[in-house]
C-alpha atoms as a PDB file:
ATOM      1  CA  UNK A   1     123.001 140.349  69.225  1.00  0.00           C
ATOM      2  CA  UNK A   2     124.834 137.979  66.520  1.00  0.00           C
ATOM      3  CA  UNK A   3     123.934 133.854  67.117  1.00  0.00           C
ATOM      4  CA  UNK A   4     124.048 130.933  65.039  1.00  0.00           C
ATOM      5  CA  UNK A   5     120.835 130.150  63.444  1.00  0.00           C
ATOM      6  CA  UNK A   6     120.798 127.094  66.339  1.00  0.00           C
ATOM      7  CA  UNK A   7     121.013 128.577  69.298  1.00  0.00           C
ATOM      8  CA  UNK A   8     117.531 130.157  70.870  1.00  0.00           C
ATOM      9  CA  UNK A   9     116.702 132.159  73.137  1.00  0.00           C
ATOM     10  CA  UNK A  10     115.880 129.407  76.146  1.00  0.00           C
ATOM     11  CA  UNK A  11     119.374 128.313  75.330  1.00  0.00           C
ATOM     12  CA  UNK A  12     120.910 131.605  76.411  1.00  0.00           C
ATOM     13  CA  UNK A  13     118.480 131.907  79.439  1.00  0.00           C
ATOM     14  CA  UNK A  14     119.737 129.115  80.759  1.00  0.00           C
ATOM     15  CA  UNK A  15     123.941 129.797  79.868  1.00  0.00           C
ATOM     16  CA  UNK A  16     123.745 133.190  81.594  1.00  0.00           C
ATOM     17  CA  UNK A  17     121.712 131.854  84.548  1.00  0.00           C
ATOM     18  CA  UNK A  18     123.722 128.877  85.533  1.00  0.00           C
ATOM     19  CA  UNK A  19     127.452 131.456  84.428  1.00  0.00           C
ATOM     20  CA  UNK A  20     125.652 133.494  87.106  1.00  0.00           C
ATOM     21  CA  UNK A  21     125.187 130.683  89.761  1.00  0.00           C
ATOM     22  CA  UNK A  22     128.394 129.041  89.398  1.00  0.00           C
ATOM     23  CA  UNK A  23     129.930 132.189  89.509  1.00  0.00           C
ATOM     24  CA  UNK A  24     128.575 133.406  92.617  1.00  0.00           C
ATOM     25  CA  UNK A  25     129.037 130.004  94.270  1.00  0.00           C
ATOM     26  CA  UNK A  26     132.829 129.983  93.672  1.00  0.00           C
ATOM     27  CA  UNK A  27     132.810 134.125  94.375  1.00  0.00           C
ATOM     28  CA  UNK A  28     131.100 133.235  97.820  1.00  0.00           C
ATOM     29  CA  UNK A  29     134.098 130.582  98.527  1.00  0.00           C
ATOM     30  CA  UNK A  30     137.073 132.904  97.194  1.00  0.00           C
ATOM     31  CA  UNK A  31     135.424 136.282  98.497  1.00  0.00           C
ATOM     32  CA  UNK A  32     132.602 136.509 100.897  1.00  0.00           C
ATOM     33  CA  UNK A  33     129.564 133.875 102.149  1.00  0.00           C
ATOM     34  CA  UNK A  34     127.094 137.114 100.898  1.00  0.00           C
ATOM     35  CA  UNK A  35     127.680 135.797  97.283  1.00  0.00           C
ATOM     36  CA  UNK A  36     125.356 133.189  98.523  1.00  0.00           C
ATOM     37  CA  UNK A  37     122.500 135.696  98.395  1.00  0.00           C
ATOM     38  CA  UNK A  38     122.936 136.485  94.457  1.00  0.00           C
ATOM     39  CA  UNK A  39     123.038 132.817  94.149  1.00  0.00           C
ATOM     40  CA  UNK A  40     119.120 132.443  95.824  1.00  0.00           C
ATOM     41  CA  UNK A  41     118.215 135.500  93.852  1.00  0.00           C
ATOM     42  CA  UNK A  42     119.312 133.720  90.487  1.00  0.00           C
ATOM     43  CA  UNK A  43     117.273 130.774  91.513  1.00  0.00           C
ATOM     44  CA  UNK A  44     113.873 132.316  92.795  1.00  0.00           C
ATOM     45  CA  UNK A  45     113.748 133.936  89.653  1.00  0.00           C
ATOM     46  CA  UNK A  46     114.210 130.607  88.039  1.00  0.00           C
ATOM     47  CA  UNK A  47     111.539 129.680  89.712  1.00  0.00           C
ATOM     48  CA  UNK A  48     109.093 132.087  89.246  1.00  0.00           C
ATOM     49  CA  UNK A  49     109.510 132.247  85.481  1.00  0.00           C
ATOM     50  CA  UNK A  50     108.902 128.244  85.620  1.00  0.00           C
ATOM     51  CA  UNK A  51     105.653 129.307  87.101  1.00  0.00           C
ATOM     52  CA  UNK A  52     104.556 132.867  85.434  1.00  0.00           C
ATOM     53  CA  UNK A  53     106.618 132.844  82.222  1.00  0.00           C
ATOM     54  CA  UNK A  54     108.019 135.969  82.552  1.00  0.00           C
ATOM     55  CA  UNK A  55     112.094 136.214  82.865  1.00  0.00           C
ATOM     56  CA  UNK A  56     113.646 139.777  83.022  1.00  0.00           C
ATOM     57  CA  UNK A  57     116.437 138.032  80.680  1.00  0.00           C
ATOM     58  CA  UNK A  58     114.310 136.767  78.170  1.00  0.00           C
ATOM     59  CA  UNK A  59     112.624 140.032  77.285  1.00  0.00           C
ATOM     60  CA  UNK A  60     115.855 141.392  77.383  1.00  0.00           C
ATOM     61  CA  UNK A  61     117.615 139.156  75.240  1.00  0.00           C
ATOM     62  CA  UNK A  62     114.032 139.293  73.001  1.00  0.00           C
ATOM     63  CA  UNK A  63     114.645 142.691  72.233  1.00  0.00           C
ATOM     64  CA  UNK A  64     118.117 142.511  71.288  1.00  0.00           C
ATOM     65  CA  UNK A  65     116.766 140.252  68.497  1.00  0.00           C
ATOM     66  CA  UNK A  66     118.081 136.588  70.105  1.00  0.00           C
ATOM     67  CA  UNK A  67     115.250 134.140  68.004  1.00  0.00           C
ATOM     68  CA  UNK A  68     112.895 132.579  70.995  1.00  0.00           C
ATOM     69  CA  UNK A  69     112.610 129.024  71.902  1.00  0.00           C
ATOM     70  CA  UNK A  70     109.913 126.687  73.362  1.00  0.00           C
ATOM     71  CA  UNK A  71     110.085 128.117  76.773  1.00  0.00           C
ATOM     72  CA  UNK A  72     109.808 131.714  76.617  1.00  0.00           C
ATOM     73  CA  UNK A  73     107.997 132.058  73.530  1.00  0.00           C
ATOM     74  CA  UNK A  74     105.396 134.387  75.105  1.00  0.00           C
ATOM     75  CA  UNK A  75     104.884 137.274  73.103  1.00  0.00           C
ATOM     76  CA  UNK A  76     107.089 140.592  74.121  1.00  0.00           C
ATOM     77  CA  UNK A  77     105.810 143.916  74.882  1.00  0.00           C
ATOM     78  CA  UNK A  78     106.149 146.578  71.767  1.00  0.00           C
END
């Protein structure tokens, strides 16, 4: 994956997240309430990479070669 020399990993983390939140929040008020669900899922995990530092995205986004950042600069599984 391509970025500008500015823009880390933590940065993307938290674009895709909160794309994802606001995106089920206006899906669950154009389509269905059950939106609401991928909207708590988004957020626990938020929450429980605050707490264990691991984030599905980030060693996903890692391995396509995005540069890390001060929050998930754990190393990544070879």
């Amino acid at each position: 994956m391509k970025t500008d020399a500015n823009t880390s990993l933590d940065q993307w983390v938290f674009r895709i997240a909160g794309t994802f939140v606001l995106g089920s929040l206006a899906l669950s008020q154009l389509h269905s309430v059950h939106w609401l669900w991928f909207t708590a899922f988004v957020g626990a995990n938020m929450l429980q990479a605050s707490f264990t530092g691991f984030c599905p995205l980030a060693k996903i986004l890692a391995r396509l070669g995005v540069p890390a950042g001060a929050a998930f600069c754990a190393k990544t599984a070879a």
